[in-house]
C-alpha atoms as a PDB file:
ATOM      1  CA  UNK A   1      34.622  -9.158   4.560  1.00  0.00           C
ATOM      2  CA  UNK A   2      33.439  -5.652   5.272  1.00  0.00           C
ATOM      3  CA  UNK A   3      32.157  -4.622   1.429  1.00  0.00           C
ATOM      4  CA  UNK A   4      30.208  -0.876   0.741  1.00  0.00           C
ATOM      5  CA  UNK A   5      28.579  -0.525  -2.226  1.00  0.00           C
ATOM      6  CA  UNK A   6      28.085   2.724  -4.549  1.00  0.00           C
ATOM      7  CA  UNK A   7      24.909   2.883  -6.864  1.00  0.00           C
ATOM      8  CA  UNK A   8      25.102   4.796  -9.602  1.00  0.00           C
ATOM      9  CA  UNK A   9      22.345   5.828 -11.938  1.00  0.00           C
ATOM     10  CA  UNK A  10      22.125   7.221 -15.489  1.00  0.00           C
ATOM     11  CA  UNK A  11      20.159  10.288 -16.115  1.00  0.00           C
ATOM     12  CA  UNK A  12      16.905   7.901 -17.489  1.00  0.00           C
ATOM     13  CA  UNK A  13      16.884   5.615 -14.616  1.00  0.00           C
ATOM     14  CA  UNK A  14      16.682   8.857 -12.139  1.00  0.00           C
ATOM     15  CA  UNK A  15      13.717  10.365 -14.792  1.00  0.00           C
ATOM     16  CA  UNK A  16      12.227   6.619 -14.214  1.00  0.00           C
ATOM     17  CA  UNK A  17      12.146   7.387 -10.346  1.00  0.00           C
ATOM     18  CA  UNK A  18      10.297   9.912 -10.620  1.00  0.00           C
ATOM     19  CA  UNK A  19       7.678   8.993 -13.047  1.00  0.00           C
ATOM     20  CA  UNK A  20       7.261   5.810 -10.475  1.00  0.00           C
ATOM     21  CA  UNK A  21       7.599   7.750  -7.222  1.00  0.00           C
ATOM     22  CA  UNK A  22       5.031  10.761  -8.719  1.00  0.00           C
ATOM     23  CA  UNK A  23       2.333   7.341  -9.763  1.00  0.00           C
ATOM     24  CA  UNK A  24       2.979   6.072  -6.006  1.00  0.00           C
ATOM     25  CA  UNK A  25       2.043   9.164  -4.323  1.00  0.00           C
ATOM     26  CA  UNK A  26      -1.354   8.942  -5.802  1.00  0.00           C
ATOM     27  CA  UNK A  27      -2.077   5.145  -5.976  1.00  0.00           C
ATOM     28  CA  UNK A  28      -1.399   5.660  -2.375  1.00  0.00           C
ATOM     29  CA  UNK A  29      -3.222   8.616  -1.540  1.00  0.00           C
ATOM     30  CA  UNK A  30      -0.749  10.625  -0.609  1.00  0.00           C
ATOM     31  CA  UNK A  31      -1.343  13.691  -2.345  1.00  0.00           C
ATOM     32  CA  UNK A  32       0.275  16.079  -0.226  1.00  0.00           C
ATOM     33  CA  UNK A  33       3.577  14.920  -1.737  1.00  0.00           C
ATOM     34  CA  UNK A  34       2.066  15.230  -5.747  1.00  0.00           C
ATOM     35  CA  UNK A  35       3.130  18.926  -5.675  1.00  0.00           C
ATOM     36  CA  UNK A  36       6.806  18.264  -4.475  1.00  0.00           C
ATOM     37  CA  UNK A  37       7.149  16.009  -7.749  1.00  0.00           C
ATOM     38  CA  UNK A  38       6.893  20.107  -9.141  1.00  0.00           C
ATOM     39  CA  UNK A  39       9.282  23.240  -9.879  1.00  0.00           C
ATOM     40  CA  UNK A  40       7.306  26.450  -8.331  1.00  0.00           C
ATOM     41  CA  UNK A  41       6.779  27.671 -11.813  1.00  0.00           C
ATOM     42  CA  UNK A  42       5.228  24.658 -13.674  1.00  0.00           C
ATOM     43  CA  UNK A  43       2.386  23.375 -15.974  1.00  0.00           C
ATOM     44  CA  UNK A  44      -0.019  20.747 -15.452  1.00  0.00           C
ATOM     45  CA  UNK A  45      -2.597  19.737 -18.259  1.00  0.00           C
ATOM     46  CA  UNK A  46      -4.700  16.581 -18.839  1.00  0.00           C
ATOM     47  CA  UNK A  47      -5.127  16.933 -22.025  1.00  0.00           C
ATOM     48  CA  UNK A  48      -7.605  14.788 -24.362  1.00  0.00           C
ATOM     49  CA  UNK A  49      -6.194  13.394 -27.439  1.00  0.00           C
ATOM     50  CA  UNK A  50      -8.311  15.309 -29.747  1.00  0.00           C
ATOM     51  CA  UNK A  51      -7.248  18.702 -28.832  1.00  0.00           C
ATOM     52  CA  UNK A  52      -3.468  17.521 -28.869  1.00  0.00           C
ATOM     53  CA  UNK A  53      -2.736  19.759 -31.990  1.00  0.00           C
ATOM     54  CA  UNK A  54      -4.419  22.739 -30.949  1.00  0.00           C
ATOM     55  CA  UNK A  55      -2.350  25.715 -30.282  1.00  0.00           C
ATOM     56  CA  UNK A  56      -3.986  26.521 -27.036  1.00  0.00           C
ATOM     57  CA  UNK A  57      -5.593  22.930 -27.023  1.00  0.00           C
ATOM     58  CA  UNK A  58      -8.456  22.162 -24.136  1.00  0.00           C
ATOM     59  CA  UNK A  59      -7.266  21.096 -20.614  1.00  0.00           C
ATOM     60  CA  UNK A  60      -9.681  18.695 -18.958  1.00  0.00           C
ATOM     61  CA  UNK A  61      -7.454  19.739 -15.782  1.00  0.00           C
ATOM     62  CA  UNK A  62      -4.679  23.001 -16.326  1.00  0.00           C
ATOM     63  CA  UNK A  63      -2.559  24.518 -13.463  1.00  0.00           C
ATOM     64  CA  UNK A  64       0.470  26.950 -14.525  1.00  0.00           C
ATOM     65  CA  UNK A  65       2.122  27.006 -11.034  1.00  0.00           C
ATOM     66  CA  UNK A  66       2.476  24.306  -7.690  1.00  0.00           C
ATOM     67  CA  UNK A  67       0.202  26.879  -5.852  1.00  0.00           C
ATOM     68  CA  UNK A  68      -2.392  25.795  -8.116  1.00  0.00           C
ATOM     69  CA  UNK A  69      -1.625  22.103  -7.680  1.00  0.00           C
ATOM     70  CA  UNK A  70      -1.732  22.433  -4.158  1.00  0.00           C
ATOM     71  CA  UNK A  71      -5.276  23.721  -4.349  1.00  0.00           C
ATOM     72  CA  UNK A  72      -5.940  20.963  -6.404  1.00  0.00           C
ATOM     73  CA  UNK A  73      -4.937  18.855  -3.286  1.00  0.00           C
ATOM     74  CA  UNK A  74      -7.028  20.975  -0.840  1.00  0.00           C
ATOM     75  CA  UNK A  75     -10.377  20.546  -3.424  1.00  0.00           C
ATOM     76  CA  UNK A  76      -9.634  16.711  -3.334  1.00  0.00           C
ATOM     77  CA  UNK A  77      -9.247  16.530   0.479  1.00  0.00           C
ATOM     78  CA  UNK A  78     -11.790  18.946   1.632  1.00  0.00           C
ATOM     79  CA  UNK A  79     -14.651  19.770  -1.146  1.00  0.00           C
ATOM     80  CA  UNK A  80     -14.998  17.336  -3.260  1.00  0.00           C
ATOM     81  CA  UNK A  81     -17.754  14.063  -2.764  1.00  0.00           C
ATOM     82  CA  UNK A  82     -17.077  10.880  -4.444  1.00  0.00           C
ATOM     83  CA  UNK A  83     -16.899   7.245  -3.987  1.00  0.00           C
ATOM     84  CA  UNK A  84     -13.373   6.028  -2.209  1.00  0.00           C
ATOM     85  CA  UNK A  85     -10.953   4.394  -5.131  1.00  0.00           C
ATOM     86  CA  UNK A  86      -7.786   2.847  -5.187  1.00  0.00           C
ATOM     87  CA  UNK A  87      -5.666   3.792  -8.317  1.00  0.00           C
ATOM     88  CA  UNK A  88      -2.647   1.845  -9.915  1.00  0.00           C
ATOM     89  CA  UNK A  89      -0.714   3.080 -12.424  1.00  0.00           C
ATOM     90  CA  UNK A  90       1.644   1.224 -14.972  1.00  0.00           C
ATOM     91  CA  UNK A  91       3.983   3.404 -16.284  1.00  0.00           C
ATOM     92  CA  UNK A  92       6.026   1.860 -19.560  1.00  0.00           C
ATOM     93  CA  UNK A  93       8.126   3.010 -22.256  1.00  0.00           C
ATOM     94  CA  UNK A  94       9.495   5.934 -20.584  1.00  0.00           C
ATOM     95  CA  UNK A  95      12.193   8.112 -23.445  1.00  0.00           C
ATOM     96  CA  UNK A  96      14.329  10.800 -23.168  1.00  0.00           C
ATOM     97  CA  UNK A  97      13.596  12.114 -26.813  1.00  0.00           C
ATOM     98  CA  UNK A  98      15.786  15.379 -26.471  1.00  0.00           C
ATOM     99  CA  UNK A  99      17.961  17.252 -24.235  1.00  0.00           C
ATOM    100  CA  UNK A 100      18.291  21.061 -24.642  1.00  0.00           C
ATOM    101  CA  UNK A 101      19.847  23.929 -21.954  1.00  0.00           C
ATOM    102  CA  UNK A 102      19.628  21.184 -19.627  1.00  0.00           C
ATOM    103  CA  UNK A 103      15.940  20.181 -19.857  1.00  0.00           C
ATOM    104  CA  UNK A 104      15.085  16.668 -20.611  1.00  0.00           C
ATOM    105  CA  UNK A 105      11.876  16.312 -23.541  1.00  0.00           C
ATOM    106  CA  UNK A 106      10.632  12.712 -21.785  1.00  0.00           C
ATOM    107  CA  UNK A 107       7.809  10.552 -22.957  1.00  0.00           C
ATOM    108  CA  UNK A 108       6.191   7.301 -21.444  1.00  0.00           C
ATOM    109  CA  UNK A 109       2.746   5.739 -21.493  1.00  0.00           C
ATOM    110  CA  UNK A 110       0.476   5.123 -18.884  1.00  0.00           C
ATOM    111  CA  UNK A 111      -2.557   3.401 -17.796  1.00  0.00           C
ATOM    112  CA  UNK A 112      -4.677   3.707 -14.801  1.00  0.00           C
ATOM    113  CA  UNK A 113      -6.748   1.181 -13.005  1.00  0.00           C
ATOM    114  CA  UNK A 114      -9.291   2.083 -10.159  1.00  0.00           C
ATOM    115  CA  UNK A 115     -10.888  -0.209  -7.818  1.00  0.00           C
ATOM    116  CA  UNK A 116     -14.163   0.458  -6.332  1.00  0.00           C
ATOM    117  CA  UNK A 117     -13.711   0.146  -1.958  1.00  0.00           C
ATOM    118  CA  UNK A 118     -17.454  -0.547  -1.806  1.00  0.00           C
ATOM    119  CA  UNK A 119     -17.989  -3.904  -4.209  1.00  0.00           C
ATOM    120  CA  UNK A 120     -14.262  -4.383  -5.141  1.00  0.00           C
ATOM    121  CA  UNK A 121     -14.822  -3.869  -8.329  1.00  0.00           C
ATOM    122  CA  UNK A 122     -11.625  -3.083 -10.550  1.00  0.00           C
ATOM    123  CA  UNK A 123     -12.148  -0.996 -14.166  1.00  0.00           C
ATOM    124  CA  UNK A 124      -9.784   0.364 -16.625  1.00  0.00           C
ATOM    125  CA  UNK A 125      -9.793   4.178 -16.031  1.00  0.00           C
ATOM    126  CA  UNK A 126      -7.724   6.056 -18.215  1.00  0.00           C
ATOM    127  CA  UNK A 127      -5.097   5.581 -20.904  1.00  0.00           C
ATOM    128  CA  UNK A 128      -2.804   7.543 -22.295  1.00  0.00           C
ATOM    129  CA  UNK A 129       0.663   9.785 -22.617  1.00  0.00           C
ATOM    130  CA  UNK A 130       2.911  11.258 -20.382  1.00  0.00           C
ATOM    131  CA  UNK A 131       4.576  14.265 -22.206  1.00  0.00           C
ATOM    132  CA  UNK A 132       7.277  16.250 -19.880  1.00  0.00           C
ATOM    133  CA  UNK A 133      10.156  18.572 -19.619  1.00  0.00           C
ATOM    134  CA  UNK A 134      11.812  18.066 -16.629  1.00  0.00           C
ATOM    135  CA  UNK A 135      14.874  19.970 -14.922  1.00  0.00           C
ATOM    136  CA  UNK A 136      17.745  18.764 -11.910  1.00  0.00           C
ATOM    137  CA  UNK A 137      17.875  20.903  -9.161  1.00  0.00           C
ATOM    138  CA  UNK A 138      20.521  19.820  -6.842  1.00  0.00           C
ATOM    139  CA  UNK A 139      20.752  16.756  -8.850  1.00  0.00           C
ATOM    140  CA  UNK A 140      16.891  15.570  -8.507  1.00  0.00           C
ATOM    141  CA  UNK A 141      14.870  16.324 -11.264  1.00  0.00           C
ATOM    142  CA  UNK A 142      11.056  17.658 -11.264  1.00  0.00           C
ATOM    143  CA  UNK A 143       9.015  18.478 -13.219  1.00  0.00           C
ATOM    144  CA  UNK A 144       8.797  21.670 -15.145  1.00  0.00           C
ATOM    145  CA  UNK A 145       6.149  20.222 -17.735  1.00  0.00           C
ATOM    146  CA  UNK A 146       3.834  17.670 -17.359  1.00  0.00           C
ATOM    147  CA  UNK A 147       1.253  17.161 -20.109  1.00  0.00           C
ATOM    148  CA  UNK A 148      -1.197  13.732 -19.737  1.00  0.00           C
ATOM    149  CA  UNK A 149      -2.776  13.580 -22.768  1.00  0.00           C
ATOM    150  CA  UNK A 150      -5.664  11.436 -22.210  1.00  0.00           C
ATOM    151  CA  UNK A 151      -6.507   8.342 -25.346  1.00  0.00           C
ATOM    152  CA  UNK A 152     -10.235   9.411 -24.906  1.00  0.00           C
ATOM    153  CA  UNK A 153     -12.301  12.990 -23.781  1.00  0.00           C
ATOM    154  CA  UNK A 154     -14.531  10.308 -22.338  1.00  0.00           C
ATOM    155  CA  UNK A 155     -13.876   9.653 -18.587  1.00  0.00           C
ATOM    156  CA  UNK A 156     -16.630   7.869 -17.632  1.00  0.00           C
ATOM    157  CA  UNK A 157     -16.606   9.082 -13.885  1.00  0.00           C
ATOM    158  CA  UNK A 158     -15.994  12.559 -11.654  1.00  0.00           C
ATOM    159  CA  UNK A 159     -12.080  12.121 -12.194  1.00  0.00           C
ATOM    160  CA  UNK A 160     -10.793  14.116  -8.620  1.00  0.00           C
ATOM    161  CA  UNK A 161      -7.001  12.657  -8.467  1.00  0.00           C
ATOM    162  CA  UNK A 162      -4.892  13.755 -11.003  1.00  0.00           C
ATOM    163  CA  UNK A 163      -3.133  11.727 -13.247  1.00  0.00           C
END
């Protein structure tokens, strides 16, 4: 029996995707694809919780545009020193809290584990909140917004990936 089957997914499922797709393209170093996760004209902030109420609060990391993030790529491959990692993130709880002119207001949570290539060695790296607006274009969405807003200021190592 010849059978075909047609998957259909909801609006939060496809935002899921991408959250999980955008966290594999850096736990598996391939950064040249981070920037695709990106509309042309976006904003990037890691953001410590402290400053979260700030009107212009204090980026540990800010890029207003995918140029910029594909800099960021370029410093990472090319300029920047540090001891090889593997990263793993576990992304949870992910919300649509609001949908307005066709922009989704999305939430999750995140944590990030590294592992040190040298001794093996795995730590807890960062902790914190996804907060995004993301569009469809040609039914895929990106995003237009992505704020990380970091538990702690306190990254207790050169953080070169983003987040």
């Amino acid at each position: 029996m010849k059978s075909s089957y047609k998957i259909v997914l909801s609006n939060i499922e496809i935002i899921r995707l991408l959250f999980y797709k955008y966290a594999q393209s850096i736990d598996e170093s391939n950064l040249d694809e981070w920037p695709n996760f990106f509309v042309e004209d976006c904003l990037y902030r890691i953001i410590p919780k402290e400053n979260e109420n700030f009107s212009e609060p204090f980026a540990i990391l800010y890029a207003d545009n995918k140029d910029q993030l594909k800099d960021r790529v370029l410093i990472i491959d090319k300029a920047l020193v540090y001891s090889l990692r593997n990263y793993r993130h576990f992304i949870t709880n992910v919300v649509i809290n609001k949908i307005e002119k066709k922009k989704f207001f999305v939430t999750s949570n995140y944590v990030v584990y590294s592992t040190e290539q040298a001794n093996g060695q795995t730590n807890l790296f960062s902790t914190g909140k996804y907060i995004a607006e993301i569009v469809f274009k040609e039914k895929y969405p990106y995003f237009k917004k992505l704020d990380v807003l970091v538990d702690t200021f306190s990254i207790p190592r050169q953080m070169p990936i983003p987040l």
